[in-house]
Protein backbone atom coordinates (compact mmCIF):
# COMPACT_ATOMS: atom_id res chain seq x y z
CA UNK A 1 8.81 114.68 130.69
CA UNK A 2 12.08 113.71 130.66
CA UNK A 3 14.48 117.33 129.62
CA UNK A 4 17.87 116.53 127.76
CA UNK A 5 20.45 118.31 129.00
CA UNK A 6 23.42 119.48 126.49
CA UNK A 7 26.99 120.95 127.47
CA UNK A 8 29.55 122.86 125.56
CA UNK A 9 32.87 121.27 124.64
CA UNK A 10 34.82 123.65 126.35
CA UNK A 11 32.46 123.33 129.39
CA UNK A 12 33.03 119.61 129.50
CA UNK A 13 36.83 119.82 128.86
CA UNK A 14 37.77 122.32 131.53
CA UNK A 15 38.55 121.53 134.69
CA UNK A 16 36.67 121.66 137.46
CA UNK A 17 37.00 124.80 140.14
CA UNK A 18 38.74 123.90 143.28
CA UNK A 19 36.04 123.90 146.00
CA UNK A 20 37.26 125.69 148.95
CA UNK A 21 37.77 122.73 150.60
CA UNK A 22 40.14 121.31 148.07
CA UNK A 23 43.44 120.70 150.34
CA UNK A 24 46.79 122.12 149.18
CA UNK A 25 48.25 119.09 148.20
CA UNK A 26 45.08 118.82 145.80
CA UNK A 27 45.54 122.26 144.52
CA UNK A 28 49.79 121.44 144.00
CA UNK A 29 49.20 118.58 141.96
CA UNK A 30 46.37 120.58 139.66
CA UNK A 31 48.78 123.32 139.41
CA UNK A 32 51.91 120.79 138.23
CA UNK A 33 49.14 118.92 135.86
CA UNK A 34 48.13 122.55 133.72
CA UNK A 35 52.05 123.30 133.60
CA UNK A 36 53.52 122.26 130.37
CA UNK A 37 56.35 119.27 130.98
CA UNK A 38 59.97 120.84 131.70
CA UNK A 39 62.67 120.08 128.54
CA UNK A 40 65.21 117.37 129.30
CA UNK A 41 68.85 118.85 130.08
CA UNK A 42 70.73 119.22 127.16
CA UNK A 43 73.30 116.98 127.04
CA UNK A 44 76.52 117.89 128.27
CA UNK A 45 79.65 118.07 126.06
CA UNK A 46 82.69 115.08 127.16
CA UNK A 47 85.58 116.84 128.78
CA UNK A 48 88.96 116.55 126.53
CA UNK A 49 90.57 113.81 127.54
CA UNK A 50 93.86 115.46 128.65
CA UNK A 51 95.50 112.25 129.80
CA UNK A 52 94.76 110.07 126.63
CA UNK A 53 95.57 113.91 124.47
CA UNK A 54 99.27 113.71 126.11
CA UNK A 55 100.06 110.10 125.79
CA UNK A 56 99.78 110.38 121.66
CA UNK A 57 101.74 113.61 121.78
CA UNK A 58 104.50 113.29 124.41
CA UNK A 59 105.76 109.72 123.14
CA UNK A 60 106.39 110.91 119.40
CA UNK A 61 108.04 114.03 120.62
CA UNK A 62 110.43 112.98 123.43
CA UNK A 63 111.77 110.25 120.37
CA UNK A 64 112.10 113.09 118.10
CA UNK A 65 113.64 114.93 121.08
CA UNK A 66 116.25 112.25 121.63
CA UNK A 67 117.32 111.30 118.38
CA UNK A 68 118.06 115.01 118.16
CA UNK A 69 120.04 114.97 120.97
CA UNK A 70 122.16 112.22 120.02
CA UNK A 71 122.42 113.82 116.71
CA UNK A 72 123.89 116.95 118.52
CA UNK A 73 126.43 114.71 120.48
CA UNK A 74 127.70 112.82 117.49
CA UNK A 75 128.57 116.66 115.12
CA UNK A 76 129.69 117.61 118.05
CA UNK A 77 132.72 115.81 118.15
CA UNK A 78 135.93 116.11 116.51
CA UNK A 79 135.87 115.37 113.05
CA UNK A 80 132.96 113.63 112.49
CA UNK A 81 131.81 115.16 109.09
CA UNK A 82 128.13 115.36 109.95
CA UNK A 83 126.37 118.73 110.38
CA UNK A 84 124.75 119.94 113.49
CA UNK A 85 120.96 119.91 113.49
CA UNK A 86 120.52 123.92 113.17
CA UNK A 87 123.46 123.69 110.51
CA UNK A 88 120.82 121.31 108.22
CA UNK A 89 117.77 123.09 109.57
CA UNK A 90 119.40 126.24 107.85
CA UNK A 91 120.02 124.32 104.52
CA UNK A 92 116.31 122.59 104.68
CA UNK A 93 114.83 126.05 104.97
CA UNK A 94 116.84 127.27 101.47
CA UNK A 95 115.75 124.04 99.74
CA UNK A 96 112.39 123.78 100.39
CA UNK A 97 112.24 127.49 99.83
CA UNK A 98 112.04 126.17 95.84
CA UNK A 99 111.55 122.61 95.64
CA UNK A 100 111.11 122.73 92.10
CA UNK A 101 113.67 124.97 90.02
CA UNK A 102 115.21 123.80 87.17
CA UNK A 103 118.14 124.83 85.36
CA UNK A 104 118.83 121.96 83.55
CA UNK A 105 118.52 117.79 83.82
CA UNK A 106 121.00 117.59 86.17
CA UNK A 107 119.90 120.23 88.50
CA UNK A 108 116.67 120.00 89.65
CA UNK A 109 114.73 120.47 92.90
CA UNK A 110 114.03 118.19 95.30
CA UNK A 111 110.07 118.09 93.82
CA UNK A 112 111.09 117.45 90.74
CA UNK A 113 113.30 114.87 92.10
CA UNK A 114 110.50 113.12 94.14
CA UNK A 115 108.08 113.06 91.37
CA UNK A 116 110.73 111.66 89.37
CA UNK A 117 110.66 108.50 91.72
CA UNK A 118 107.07 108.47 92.85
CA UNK A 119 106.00 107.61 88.68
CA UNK A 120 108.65 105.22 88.31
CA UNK A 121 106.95 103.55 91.69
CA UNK A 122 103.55 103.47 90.22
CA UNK A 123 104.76 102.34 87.12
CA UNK A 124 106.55 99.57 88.71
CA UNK A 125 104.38 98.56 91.36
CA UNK A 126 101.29 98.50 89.23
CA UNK A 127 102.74 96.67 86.99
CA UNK A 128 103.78 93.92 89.56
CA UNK A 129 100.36 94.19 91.09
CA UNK A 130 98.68 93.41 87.54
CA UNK A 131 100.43 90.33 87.39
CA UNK A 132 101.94 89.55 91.34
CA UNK A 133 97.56 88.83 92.45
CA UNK A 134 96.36 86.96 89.74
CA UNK A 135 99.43 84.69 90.12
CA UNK A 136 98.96 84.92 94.08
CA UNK A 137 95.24 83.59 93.35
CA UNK A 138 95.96 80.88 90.55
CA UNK A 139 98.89 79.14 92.62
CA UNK A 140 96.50 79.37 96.19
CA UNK A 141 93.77 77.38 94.22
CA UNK A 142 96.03 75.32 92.57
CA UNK A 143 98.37 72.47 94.23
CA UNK A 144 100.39 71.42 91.28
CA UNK A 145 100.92 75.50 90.60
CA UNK A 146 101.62 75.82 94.50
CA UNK A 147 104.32 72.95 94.49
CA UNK A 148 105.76 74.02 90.78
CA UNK A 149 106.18 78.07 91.98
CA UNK A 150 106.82 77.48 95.45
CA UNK A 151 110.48 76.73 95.06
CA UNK A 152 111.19 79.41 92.53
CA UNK A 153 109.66 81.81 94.40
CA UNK A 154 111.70 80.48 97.68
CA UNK A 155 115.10 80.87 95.04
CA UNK A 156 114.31 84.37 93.57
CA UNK A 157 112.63 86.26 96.81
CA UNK A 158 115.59 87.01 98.56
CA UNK A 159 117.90 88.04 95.52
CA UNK A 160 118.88 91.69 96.56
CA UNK A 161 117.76 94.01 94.36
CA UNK A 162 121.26 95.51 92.83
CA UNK A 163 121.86 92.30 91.61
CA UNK A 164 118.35 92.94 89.83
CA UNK A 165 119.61 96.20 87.96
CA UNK A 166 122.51 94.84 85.55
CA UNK A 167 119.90 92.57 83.78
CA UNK A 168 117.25 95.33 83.34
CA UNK A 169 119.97 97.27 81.66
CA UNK A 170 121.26 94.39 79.71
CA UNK A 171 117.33 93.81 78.23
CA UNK A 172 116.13 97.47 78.43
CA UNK A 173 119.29 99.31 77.07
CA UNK A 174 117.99 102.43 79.40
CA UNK A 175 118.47 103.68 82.57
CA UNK A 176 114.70 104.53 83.07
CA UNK A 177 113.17 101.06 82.11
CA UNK A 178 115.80 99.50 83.80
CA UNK A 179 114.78 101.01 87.10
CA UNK A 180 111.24 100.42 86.82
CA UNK A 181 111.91 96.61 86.22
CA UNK A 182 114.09 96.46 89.04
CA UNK A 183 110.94 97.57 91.17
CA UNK A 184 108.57 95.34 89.10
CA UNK A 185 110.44 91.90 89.91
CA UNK A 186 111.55 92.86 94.12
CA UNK A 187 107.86 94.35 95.03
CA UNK A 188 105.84 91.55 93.07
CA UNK A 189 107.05 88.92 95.64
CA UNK A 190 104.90 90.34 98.79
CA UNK A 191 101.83 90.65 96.91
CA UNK A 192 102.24 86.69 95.22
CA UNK A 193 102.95 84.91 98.67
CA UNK A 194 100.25 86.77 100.55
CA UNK A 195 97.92 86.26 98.03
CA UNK A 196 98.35 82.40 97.95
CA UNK A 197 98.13 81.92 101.97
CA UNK A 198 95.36 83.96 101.63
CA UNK A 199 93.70 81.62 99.26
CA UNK A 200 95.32 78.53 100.95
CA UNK A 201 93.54 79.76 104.53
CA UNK A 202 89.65 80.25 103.53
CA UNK A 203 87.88 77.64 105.18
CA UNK A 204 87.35 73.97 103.60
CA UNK A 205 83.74 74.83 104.94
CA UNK A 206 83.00 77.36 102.32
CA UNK A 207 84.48 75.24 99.28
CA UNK A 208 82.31 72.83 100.30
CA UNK A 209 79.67 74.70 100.13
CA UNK A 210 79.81 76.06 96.94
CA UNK A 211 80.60 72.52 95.56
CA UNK A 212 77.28 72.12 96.93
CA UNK A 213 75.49 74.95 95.43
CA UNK A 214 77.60 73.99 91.89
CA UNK A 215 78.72 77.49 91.70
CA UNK A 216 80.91 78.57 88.77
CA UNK A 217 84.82 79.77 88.95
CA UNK A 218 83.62 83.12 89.00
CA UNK A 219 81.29 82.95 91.47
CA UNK A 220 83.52 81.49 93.93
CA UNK A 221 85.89 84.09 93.22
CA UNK A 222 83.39 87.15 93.83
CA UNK A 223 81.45 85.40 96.23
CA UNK A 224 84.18 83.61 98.71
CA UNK A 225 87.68 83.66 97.72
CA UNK A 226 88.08 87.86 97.46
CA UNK A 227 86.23 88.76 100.29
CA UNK A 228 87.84 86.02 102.64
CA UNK A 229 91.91 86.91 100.82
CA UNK A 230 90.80 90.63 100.95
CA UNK A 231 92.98 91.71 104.25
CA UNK A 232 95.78 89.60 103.10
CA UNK A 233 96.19 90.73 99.55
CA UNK A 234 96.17 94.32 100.94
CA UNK A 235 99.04 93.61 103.61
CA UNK A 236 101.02 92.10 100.21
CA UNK A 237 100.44 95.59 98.83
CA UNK A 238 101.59 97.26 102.33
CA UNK A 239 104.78 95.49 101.88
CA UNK A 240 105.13 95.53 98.83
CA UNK A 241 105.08 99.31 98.18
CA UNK A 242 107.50 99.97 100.97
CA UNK A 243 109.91 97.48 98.80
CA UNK A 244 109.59 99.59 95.98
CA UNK A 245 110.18 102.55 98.14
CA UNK A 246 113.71 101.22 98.64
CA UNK A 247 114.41 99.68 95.97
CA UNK A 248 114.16 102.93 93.69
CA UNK A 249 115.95 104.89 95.83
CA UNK A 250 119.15 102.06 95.36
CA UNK A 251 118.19 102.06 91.58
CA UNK A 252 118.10 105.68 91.02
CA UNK A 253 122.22 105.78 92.57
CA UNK A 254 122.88 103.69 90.43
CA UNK A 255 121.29 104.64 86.99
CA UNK A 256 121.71 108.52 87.73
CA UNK A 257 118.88 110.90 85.99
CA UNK A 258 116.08 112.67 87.91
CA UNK A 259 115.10 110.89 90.89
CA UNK A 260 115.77 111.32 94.82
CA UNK A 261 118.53 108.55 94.57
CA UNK A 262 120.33 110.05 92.02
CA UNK A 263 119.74 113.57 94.24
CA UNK A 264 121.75 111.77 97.11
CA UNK A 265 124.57 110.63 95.15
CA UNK A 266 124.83 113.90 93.63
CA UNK A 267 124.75 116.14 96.69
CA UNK A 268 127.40 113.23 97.93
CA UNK A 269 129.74 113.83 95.03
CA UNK A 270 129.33 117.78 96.19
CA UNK A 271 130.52 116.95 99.79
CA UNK A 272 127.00 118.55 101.01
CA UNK A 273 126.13 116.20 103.80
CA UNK A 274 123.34 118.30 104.93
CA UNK A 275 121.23 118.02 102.25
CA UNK A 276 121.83 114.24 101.97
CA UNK A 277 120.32 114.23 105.41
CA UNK A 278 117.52 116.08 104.18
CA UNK A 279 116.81 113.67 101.77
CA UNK A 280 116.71 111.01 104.29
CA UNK A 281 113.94 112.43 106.04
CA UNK A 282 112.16 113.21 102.89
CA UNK A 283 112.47 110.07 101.73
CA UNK A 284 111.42 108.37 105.54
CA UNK A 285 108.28 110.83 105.06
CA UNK A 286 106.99 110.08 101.57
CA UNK A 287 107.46 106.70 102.71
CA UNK A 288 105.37 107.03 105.98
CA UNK A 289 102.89 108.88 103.99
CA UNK A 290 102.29 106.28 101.56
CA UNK A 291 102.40 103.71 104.08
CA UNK A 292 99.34 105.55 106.26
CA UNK A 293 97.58 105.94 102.74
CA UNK A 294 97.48 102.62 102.77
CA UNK A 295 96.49 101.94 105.91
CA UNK A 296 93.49 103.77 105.24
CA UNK A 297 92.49 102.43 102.14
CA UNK A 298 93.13 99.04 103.98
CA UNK A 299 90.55 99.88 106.88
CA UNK A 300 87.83 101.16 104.10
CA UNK A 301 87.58 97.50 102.63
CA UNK A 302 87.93 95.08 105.58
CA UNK A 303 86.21 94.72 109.18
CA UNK A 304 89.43 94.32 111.38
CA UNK A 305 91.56 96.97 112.66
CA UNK A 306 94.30 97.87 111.07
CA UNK A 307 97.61 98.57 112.28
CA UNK A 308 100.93 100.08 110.94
């Protein structure tokens, strides 16, 4: 008779009893086997970089540092006509205190004033965008546009933009339109020629292709020619905005009304020289804050790294 013998499940799962004969090596590694696994280190936080922390502070300050100093030294001699730095530091502090009083059209804050010239920018340089990459695009792909533009563009480019003005005011009859032209026809320049090398440089590869695949206009367009004249186009707008930055500034001496050019030449017919400094550095930071604006949007749309 043969007898069947059943066990328990937690009889056959548990382990069996050390024997007193088990060594302790035996009875260590049973021991380490029943303990639950140790959690991995967390992991430790990168020391600051103090080296790399210093070298992108110290540079930007010991220029600041220097240009103040040599600022110092040149009001500090004899009838030089330029304030000391703590002489403009004092009038800074009262005009940014209220950047944007008005008592009148002619006396306005320095807000007000910078507005003033930031919409006549976007008015201008949109407008010259709107037409400045569709030309850039058409005269790329074309080689009878390319040779008829090429030479106009070469004649008109590097007309300086005063000599701009008088004809705006001669069509426009108004000081405001006037300016905004004057921007339109100096920053649309930039954004055609970069456009058209952009176009001119796509590989002979890819055109081939897509004679190939007999893809329409617009496909070529979405598919090959934007992506490929994409970083291009947007160093034509890089440019092209810090042209219009300049320009209005020349316009808006010029055509007089609300604007920081006009703000200059007014504190200037006052004899206050500090606060036509002060407008120098607010104009050298609007423009370095448009310029890193761009930068950024630049580095959202294309795979290299971008650089001012």
């Amino acid at each position: 008779m043969v007898a069947a013998v059943f066990h328990m499940p937690l009889e056959a799962s548990a382990p069996p009893a050390a024997s007193p004969t088990t060594s302790p090596i035996a009875k260590a590694m049973t021991a380490s086997q029943a303990r639950p696994a140790a959690a991995p280190p967390a992991p430790k936080k990168p020391a600051i970089d103090l080296r790399s922390f210093w070298m992108a502070v110290l540079p930007p300050v010991l220029g600041l540092a220097v240009l103040v100093l040599v600022w110092q030294a040149i009001a500090s001699t004899s009838n030089s006509g330029i304030p000391k730095p703590a002489e403009t530091w004092a009038q800074a502090v009262q005009v940014f205190s209220d950047p944007f009083y008005s008592n009148g059209p002619n006396d306005q804050g320095v807000g007000w004033n910078v507005l003033a010239s930031l919409q006549r920018v976007a008015i201008g340089f949109g407008m010259a965008a709107l037409v400045g990459i569709p030309a850039g695009f058409a005269i790329g792909r074309s080689v009878f546009l390319s040779r008829m533009f090429n030479p106009l563009i070469s004649l008109l480019r590097p007309v300086s933009p005063l000599a701009w003005l008088p004809i705006g005011l001669l069509v426009f009859k108004g000081a405001n339109p006037a300016a905004i032209w004057t921007i339109f026809i100096c920053s649309i320049w930039p954004m055609v020629i970069n456009t058209a090398v952009g176009v001119q440089r796509v590989p002979q590869d890819y055109m081939n292709v897509a004679r190939v695949l007999n893809l329409s206009e617009w496909k070529i367009f979405t598919k090959i020619l934007f992506p490929a004249v994409l970083p291009y186009l947007l160093t034509g707008v890089r440019l092209a905005v810090g042209t219009a930055w300049l320009v209005i500034v020349a316009a808006e001496m010029l055509t007089g009304g609300v604007g920081i050019g006009f703000w200059v030449w007014d504190e200037w017919n006052n004899l206050n020289v500090s606060s036509i400094i002060i407008a120098i550095f607010v104009i050298g930071i609007v423009g370095l804050l448009l310029e890193f604006a761009l930068i950024k949007l630049a580095s959202l749309f294309t795979y290299e790294e971008v650089k001012a």
